[in-house]
Protein backbone atom coordinates (compact mmCIF):
# COMPACT_ATOMS: atom_id res chain seq x y z
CA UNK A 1 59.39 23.67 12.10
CA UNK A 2 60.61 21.25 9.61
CA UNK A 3 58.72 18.08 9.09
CA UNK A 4 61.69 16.16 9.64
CA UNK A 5 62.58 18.26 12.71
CA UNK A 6 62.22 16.69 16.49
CA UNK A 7 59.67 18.34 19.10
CA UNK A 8 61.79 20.69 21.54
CA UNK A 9 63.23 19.07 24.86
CA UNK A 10 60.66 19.27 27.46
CA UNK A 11 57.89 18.66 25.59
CA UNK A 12 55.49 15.53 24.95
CA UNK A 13 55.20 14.63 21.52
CA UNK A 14 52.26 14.67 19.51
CA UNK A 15 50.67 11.75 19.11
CA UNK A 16 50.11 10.00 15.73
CA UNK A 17 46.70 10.18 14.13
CA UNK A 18 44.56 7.18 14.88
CA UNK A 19 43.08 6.18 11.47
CA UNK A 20 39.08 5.65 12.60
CA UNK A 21 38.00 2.18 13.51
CA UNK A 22 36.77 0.50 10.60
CA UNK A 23 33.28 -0.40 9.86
CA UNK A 24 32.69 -3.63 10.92
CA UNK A 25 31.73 -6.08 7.57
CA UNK A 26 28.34 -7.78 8.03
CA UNK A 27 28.54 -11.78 9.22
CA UNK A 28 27.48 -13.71 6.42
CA UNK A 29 24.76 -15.41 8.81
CA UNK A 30 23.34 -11.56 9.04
CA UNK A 31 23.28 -10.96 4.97
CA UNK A 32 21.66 -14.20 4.60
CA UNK A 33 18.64 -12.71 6.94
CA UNK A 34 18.13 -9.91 4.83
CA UNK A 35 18.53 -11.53 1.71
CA UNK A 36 17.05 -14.93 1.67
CA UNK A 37 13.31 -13.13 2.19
CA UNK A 38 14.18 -9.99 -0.03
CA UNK A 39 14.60 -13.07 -2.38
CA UNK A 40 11.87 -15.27 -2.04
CA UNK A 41 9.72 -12.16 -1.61
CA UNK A 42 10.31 -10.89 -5.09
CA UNK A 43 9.73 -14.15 -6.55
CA UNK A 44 6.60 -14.58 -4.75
CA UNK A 45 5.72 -10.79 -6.33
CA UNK A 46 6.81 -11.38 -9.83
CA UNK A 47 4.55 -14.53 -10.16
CA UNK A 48 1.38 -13.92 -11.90
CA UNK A 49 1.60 -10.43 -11.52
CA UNK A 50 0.44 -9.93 -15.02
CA UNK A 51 -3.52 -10.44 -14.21
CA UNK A 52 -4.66 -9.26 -17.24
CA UNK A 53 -7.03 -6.72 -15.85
CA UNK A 54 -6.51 -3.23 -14.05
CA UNK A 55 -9.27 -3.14 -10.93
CA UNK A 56 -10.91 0.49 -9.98
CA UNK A 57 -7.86 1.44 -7.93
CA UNK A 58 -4.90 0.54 -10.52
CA UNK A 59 -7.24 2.74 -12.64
CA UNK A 60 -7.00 5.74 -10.73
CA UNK A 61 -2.97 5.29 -10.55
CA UNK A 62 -2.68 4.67 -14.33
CA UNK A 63 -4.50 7.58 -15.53
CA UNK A 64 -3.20 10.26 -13.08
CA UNK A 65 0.26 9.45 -13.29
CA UNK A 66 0.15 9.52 -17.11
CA UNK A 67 -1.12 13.28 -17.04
CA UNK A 68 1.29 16.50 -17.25
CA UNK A 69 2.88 17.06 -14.20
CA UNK A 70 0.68 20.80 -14.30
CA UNK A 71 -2.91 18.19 -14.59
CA UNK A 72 -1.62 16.07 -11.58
CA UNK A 73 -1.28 19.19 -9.68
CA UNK A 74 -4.65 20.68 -10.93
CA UNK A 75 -6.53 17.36 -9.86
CA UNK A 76 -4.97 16.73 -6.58
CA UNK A 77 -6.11 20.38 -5.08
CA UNK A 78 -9.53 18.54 -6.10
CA UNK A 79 -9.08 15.09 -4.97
CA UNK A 80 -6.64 12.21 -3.95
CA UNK A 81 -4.53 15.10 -2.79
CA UNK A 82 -2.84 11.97 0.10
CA UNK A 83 -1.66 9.81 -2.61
CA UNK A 84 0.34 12.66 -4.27
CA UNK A 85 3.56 11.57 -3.75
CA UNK A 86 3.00 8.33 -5.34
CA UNK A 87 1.79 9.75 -8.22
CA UNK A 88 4.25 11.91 -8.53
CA UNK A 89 7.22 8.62 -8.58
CA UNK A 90 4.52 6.59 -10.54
CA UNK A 91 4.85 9.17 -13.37
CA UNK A 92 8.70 8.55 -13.74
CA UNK A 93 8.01 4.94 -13.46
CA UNK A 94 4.83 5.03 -16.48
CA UNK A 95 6.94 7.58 -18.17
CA UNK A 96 9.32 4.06 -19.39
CA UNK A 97 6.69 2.08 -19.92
CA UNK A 98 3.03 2.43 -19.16
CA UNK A 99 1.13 -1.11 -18.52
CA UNK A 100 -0.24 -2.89 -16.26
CA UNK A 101 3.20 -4.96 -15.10
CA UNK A 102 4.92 -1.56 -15.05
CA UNK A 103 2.40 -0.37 -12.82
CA UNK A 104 3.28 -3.57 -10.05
CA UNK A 105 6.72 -3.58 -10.42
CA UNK A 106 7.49 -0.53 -7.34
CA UNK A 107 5.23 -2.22 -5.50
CA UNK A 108 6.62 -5.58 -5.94
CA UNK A 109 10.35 -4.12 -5.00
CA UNK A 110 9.11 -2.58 -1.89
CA UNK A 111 7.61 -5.72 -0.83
CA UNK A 112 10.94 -7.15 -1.39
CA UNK A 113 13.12 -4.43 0.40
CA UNK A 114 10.29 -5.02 3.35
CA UNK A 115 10.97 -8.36 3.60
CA UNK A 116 14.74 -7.85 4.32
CA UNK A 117 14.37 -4.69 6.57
CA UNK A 118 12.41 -6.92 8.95
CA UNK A 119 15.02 -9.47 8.74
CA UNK A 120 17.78 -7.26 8.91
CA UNK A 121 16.03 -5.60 11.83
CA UNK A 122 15.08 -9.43 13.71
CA UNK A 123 18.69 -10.18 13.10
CA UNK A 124 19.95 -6.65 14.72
CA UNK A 125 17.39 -7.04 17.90
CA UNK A 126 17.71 -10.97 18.63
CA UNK A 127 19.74 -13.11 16.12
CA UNK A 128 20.17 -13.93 12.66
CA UNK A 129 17.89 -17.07 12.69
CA UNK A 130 15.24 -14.75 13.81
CA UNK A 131 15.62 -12.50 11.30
CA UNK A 132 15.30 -14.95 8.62
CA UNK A 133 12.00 -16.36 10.20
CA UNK A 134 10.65 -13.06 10.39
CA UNK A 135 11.30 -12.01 7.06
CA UNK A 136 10.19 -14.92 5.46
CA UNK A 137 7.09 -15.16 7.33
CA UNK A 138 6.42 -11.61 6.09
CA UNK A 139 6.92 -12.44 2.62
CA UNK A 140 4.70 -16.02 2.94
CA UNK A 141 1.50 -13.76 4.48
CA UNK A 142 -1.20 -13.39 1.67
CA UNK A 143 -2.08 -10.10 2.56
CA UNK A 144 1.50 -9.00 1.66
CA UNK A 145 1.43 -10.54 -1.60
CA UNK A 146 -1.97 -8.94 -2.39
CA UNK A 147 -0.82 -5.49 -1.78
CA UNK A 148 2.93 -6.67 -3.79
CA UNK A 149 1.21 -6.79 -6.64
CA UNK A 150 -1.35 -3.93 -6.49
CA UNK A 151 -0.30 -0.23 -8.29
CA UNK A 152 -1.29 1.78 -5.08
CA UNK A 153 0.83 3.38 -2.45
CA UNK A 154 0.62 0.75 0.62
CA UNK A 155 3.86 -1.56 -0.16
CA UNK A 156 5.83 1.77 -0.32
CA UNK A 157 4.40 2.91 2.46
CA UNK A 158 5.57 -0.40 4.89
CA UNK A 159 9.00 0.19 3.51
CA UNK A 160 9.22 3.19 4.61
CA UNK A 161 8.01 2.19 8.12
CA UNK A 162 10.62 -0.55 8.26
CA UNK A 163 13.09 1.25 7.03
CA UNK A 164 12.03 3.87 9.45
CA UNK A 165 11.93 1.44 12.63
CA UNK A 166 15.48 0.40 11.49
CA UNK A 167 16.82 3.96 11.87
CA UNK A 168 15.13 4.52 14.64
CA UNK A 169 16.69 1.15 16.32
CA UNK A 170 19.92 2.58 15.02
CA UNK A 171 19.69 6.01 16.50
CA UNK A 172 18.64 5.11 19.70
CA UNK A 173 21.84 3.10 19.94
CA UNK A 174 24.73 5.47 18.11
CA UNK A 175 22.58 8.88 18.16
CA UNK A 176 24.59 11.00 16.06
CA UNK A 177 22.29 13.80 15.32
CA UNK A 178 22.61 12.80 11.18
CA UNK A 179 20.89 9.07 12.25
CA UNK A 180 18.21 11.33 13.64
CA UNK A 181 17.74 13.43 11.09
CA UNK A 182 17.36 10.67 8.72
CA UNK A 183 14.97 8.91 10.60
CA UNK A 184 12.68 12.11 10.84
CA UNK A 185 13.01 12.02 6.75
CA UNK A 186 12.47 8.78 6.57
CA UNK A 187 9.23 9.27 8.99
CA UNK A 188 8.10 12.43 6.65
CA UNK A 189 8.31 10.60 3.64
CA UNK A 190 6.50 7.53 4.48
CA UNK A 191 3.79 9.71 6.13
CA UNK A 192 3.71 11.72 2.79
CA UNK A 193 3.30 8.47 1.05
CA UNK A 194 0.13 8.00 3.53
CA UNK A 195 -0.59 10.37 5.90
CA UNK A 196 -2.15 7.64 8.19
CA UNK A 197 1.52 6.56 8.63
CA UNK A 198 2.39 8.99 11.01
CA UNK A 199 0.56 6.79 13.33
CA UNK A 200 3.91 5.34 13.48
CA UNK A 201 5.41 7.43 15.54
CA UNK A 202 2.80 7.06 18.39
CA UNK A 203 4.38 3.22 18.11
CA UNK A 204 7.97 4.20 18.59
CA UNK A 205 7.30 6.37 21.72
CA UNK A 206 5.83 3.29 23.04
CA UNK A 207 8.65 1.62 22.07
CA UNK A 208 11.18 4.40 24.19
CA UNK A 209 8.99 4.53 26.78
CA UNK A 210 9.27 0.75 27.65
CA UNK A 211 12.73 0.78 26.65
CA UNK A 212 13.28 3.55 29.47
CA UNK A 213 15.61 5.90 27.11
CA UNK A 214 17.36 8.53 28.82
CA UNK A 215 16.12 11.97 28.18
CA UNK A 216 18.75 12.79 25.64
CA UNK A 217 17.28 10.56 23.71
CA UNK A 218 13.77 11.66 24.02
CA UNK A 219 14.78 14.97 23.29
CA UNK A 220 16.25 13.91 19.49
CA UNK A 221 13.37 11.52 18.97
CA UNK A 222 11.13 14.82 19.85
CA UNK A 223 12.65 17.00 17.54
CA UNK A 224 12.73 14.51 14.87
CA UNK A 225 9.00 13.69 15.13
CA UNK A 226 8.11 17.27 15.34
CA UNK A 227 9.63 18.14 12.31
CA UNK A 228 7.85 14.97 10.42
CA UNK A 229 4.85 16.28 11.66
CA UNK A 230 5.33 19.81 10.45
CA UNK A 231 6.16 18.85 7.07
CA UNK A 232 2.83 16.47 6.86
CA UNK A 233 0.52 19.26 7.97
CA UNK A 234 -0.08 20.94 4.95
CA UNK A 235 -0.88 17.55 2.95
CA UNK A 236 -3.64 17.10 5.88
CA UNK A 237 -4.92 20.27 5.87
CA UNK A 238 -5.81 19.95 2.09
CA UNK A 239 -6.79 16.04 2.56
CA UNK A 240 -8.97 17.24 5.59
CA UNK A 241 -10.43 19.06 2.88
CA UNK A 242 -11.36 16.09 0.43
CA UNK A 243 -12.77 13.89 2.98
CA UNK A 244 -15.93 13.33 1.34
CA UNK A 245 -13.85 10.94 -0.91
CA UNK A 246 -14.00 8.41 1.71
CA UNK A 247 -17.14 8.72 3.04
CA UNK A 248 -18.35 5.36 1.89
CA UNK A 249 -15.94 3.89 4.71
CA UNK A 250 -18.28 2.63 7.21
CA UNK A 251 -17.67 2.63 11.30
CA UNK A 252 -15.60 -0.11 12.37
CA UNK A 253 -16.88 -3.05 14.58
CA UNK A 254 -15.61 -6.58 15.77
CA UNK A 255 -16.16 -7.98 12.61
CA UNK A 256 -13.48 -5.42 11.02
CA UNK A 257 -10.91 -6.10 13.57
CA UNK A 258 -11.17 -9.45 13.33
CA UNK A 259 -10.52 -9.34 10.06
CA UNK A 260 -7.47 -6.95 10.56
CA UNK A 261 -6.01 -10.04 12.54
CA UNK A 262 -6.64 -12.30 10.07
CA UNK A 263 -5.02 -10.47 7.47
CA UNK A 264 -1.89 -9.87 10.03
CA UNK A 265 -1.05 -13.26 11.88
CA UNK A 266 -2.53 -15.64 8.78
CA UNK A 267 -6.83 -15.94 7.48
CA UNK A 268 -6.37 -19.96 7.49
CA UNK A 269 -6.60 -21.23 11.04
CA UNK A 270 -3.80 -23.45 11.96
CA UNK A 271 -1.39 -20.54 10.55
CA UNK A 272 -3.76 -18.02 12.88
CA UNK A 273 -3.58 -20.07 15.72
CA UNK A 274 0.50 -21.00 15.51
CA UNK A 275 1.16 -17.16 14.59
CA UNK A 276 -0.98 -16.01 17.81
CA UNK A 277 0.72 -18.51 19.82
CA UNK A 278 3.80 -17.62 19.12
CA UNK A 279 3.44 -13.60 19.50
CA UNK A 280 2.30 -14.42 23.33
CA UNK A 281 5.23 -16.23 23.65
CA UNK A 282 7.76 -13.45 22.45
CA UNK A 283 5.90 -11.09 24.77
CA UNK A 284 5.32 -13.03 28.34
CA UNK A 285 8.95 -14.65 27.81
CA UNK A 286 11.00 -11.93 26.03
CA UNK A 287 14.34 -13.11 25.06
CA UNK A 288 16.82 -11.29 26.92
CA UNK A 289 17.98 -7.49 25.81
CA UNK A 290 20.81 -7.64 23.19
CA UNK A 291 20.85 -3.38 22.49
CA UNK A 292 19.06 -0.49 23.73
CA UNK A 293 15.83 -2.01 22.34
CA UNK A 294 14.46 -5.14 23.04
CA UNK A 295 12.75 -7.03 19.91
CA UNK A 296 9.75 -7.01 22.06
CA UNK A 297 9.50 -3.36 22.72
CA UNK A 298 9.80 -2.93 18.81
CA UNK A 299 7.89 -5.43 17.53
CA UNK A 300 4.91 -5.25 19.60
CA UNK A 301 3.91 -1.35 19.61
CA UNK A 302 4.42 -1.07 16.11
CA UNK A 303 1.70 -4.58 15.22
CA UNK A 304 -0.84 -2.63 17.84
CA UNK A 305 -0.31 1.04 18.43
CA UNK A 306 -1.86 2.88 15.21
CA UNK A 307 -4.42 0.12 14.52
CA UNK A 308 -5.72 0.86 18.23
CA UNK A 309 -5.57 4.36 18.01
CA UNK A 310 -6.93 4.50 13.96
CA UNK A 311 -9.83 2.09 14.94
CA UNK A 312 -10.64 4.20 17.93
CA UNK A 313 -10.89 7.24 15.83
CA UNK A 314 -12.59 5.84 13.62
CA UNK A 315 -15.86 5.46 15.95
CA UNK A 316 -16.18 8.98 15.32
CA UNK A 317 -14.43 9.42 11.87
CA UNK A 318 -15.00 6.19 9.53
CA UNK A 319 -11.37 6.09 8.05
CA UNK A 320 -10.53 1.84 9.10
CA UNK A 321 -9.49 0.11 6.38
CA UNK A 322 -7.22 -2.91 6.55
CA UNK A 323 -4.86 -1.36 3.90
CA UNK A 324 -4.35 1.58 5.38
CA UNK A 325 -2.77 -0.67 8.23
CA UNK A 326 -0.35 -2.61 6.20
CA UNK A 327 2.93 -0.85 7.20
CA UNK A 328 2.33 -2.02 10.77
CA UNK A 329 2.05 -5.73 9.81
CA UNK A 330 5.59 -6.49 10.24
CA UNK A 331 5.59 -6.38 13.95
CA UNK A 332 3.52 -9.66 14.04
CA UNK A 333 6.23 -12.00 11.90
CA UNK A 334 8.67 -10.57 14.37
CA UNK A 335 7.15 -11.36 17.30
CA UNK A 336 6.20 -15.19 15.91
CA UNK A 337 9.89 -15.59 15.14
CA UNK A 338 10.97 -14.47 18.52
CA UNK A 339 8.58 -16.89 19.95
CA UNK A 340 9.91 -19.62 17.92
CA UNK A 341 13.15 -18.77 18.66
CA UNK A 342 12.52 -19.43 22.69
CA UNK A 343 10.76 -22.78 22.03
CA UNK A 344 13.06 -24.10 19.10
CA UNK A 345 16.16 -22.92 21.24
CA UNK A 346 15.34 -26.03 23.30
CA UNK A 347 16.23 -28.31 20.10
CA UNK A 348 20.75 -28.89 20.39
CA UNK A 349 22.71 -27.26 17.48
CA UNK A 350 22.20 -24.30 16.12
CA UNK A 351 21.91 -25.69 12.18
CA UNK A 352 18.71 -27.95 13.62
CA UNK A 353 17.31 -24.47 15.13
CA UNK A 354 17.47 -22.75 11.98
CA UNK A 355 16.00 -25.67 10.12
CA UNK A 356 13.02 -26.44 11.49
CA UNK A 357 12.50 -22.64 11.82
CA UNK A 358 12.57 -21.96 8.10
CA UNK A 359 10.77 -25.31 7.61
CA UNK A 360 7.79 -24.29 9.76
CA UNK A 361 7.17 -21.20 7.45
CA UNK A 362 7.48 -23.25 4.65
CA UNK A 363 4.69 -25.05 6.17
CA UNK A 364 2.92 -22.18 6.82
CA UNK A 365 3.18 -20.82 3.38
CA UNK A 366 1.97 -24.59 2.01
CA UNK A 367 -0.84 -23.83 4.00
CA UNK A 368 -2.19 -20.60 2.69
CA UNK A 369 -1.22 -21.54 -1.35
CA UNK A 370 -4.46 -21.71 -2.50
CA UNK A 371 -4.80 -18.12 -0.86
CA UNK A 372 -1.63 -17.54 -2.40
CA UNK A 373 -3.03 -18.30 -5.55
CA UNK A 374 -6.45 -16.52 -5.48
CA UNK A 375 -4.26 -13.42 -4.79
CA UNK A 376 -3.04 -13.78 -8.61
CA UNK A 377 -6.31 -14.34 -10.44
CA UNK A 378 -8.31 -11.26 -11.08
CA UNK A 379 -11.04 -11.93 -8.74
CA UNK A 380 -8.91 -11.05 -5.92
CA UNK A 381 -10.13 -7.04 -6.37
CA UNK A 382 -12.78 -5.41 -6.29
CA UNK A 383 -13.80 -5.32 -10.08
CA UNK A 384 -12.21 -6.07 -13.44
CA UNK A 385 -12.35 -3.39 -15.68
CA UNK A 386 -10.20 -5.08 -19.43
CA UNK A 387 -13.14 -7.85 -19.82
CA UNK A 388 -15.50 -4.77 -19.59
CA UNK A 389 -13.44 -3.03 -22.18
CA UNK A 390 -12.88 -5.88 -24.35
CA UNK A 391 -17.01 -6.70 -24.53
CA UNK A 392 -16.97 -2.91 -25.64
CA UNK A 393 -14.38 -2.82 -28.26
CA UNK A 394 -15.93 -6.49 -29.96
CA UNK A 395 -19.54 -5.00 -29.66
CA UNK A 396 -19.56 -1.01 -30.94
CA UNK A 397 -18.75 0.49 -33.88
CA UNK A 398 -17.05 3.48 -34.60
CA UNK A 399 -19.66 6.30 -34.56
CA UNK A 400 -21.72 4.70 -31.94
CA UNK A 401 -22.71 6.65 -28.80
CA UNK A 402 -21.45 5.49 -25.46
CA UNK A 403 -22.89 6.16 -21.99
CA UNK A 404 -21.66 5.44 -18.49
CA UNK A 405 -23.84 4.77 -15.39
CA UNK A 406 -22.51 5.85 -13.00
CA UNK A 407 -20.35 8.59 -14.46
CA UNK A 408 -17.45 6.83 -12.49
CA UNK A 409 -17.49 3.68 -15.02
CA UNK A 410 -15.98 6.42 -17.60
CA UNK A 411 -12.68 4.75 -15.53
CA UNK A 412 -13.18 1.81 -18.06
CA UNK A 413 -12.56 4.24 -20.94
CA UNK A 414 -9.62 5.63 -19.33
CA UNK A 415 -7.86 2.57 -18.63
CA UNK A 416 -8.48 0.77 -21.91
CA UNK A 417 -9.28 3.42 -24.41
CA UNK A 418 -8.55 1.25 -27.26
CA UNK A 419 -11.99 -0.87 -26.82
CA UNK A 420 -13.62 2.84 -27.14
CA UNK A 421 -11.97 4.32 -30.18
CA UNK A 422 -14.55 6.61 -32.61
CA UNK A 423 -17.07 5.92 -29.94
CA UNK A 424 -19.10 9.24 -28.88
CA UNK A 425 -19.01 9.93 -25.23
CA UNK A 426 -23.32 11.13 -25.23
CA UNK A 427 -22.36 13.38 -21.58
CA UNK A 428 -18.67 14.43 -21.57
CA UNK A 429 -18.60 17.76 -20.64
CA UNK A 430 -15.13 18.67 -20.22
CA UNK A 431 -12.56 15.53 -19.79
CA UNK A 432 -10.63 14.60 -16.38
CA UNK A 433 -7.48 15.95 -17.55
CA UNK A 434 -9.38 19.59 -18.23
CA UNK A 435 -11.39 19.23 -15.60
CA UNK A 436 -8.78 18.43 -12.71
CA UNK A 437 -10.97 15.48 -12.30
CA UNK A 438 -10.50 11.41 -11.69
CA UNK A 439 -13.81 11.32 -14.65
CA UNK A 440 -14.23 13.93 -16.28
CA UNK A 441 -17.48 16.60 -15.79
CA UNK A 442 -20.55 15.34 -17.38
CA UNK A 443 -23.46 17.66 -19.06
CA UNK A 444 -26.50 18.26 -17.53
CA UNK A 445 -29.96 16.24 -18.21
CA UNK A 446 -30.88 19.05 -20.52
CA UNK A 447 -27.84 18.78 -22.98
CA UNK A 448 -27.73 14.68 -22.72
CA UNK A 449 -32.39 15.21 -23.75
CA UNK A 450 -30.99 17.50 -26.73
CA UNK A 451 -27.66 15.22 -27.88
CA UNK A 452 -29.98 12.01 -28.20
CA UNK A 453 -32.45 13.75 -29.89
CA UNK A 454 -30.07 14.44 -32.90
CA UNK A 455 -29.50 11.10 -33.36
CA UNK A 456 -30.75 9.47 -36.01
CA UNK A 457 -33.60 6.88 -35.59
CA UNK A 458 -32.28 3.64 -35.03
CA UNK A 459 -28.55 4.71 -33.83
CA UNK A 460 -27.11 2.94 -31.34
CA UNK A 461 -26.24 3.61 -27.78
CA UNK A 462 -23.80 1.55 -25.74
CA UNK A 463 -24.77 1.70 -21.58
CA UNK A 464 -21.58 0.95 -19.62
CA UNK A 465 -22.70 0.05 -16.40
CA UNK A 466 -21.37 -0.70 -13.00
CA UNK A 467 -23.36 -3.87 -12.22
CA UNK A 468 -22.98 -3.53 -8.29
CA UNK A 469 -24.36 -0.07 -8.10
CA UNK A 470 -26.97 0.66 -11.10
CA UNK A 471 -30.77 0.06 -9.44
CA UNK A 472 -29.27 -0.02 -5.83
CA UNK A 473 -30.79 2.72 -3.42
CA UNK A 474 -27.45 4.76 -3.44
CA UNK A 475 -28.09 5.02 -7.25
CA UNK A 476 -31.34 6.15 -7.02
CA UNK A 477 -30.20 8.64 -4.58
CA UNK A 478 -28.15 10.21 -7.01
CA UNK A 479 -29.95 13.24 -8.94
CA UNK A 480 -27.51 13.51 -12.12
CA UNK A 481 -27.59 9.35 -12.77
CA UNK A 482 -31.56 9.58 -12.34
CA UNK A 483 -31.84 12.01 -14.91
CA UNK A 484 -29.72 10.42 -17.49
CA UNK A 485 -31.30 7.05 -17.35
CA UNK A 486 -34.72 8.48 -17.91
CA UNK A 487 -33.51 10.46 -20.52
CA UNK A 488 -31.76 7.12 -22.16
CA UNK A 489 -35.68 5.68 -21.74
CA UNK A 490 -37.44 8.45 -23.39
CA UNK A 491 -35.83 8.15 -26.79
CA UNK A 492 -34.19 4.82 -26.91
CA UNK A 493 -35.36 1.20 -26.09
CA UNK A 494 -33.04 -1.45 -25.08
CA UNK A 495 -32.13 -3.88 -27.43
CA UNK A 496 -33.07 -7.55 -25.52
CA UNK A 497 -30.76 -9.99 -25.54
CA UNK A 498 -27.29 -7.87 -26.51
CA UNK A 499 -26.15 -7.35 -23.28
CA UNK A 500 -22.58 -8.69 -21.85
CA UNK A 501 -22.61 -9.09 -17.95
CA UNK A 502 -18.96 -9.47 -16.70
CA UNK A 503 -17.66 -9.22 -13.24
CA UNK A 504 -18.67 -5.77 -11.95
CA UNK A 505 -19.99 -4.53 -14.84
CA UNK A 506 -22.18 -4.42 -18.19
CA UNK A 507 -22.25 -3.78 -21.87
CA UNK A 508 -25.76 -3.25 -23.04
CA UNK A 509 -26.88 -2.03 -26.35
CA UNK A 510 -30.12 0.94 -26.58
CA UNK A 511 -31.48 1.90 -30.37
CA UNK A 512 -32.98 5.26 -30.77
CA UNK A 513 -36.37 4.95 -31.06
């Protein structure tokens, strides 16, 4: 049959092709949500994130993600095997440009991309207004901006659980088996990130079990989460496997979950208080169902499901930290905003609303500035490892002998090898890189007895020490560190009055007797 030709007599004909609906644009009111704290939380990342000092942590980033991709994968079958993923992006990133700004920078985009998930997702469960509160109270919480601006995994990691919730709110509405699918990615990936992420789906059954899902659903979500969890096995297995790397972590008690509260809903009271307040509105007056999901039944499980269930096995497993927690924080700006939203809804016109919404988290964020503000000065972590580098470089002189006590404070080196240039390492074995090691493997007391014996009388010996552990009882616990200080005693003396005490650590000077 011709194109041009008519359908026979007697039969219907066919009807034209319906182009498919188009996708509806975004409302303006709805971009703004997402944007507005994507904005103001990359602002609040990219100042002072130049602190002028890697801490312990940043260390460990900087120096594995420099080596060969062949070294990363010889020193994570040894250790840090859950933060391989990162590593593994953090070498593209260093591969550009290795410092310490370079090293923020994914972490200060994530924050940002954060920030505008959980407004994009309080504008898709309530309304925009919410949204924007949300995300912006996100973005003004000092504990986000201290983990913006840290070279570690956990930013990354609470993108990927609000990007994850997001697809999950989407699926659960239009469940097209591709949504699912990239929701269990999404899931796998964040989880690969951190394995302690998974926790998050434990949250979003919650979340479909108040929601009251039909089965159909259950059965996707199922097969989605299964096949998360069968891709993270293997990286637990082998992590399962390293666990003496955190065995420092001590059990958790009130005192830690307060603190994990704190760090959530706001440290400084009146922000604590207001946040709390707020929450316990959203949940025993919910605003009324606008999808499948209610904000509520997101917001909530996701703030208190996996620290519940981490803190609880951690009474028999010490694995709490609060940063291991951080992807679950956004639940708590979501359920303030919600809150707000039912008490400011009282207020007429919607402008007003919307107002004193965003200027109550601009209040909240006047609060906490001098938090703000610690979180950009170098004190803020653990340890600061450049002034400890810098007192090295002014002090030695090439073909002096360096030592490290503990072996660990070689990470000073490593970082900032400049201020150790022509220095001689006196118990370097083999190096990390060799070694498939975060320091290195050191020489035994024998070898470090014959190596200062060589020296000459009067040479001198740099002691780079890590001021919070040298003389404690964990130190004199440890065989190989006993040994090489009385070794340093027998044939040198300390030289009085030449040592430089910074923040964490030492410089001091020994002469060969």
């Amino acid at each position: 049959m011709g194109l041009t030709e008519q359908a026979p007599p007697g039969t219907a004909a066919p009807e034209a092709a319906q182009p498919p609906p188009a996708r509806a644009r975004p409302a303006p009111a709805a971009v703004l949500a997402a944007a507005v704290p994507a904005a103001a939380m990359l602002l609040l990342g990219l100042w002072g994130l130049d602190r002028g000092t890697m801490w312990r942590d940043e260390s460990a980033t900087f120096q594995v993600a420099r080596r060969s991709l062949p070294e990363m994968w010889h020193v994570l079958g040894t250790i840090d095997a859950v933060h391989g993923l990162y590593y593994l992006l953090m070498h593209a990133v260093l591969a550009v440009r290795a410092d310490e700004v370079a090293l923020r920078l994914p972490s200060v985009a994530a924050s940002a991309a954060t920030a505008a998930l959980v407004g994009a997702l309080g504008c898709r469960l309530a309304r925009p207004r919410t949204g924007l509160w949300a995300g912006l109270l996100y973005a003004a919480t000092p504990f986000v901006s201290h983990y913006a601006q840290e070279g570690r995994s956990y930013a990354l990691v609470a993108t990927g659980a609000a990007l994850a919730t997001w697809l999950l709110v989407r699926a659960v509405e239009h469940g097209s088996y591709g949504r699912w699918a990239g929701y269990g990615a999404v899931v796998a990936g964040t989880a690969l990130l951190h394995e302690f992420a998974v926790l998050l789906l434990a949250a979003h059954a919650v979340t479909l079990l108040l929601s009251r899902v039909p089965w159909r659903t259950w059965r996707r979500w199922g097969c989605a989460a299964a096949a998360a969890c069968l891709l993270l096995a293997p990286l637990a297995v082998v992590s399962r496997g390293q666990s003496a790397q955190v065995s420092w972590i001590r059990t958790p008690g009130l005192p830690e979950a307060k603190a994990l509260v704190k760090a959530f809903a706001g440290p400084e009271q009146p922000v604590l208080g207001a946040v709390l307040l707020l929450a316990a509105v959203a949940v025993l007056a919910p605003a009324p169902r606008r999808g499948a999901l209610s904000l509520t039944a997101v917001a909530l499980p996701w703030a208190l499901v996996p620290p519940v269930l981490l803190y609880a096995a951690a009474q028999y497993q010490p694995l709490f930290l609060d940063r291991y927690l951080l992807f679950c924080l956004a639940g708590v700006p979501l359920l303030a905003a919600a809150g707000a939203g039912r008490l400011l809804g009282l207020l007429p016109g919607r402008r007003v609303v919307t107002a004193a919404g965003a200027a109550a988290v601009l209040a909240a964020f006047a609060v906490q500035l001098p938090l703000q503000e610690h979180e950009r000065l170098p004190t803020s972590r653990g340890d600061e490892l450049a002034p400890v580098a810098s007192a090295a470089g002014r002090l030695a002189r090439p073909g002096d002998a360096v030592l490290f006590l503990p072996m660990y404070e070689r990470r000073v080196a490593l970082a900032y090898p400049r201020g150790f240039t022509g220095l001689h390492d006196l118990t370097l074995e083999r190096s990390p890189a060799a070694s498939g090691t975060l320091f290195g493997t050191e020489t035994g007391a024998g070898e470090l007895r014959d190596r200062l014996a060589r020296l000459p009388s009067g040479s001198r010996v740099w002691v780079v020490g890590d001021t919070n552990a040298v003389g404690t009882r964990w130190f004199r616990g440890q065989r190989a560190e006993r040994a090489k200080t009385a070794a340093l005693e027998e044939f040198c003396r300390e030289e009085t009055g030449a040592a430089v005490f910074v923040r964490g650590g030492s410089v001091s000077l020994y002469l060969r007797r």
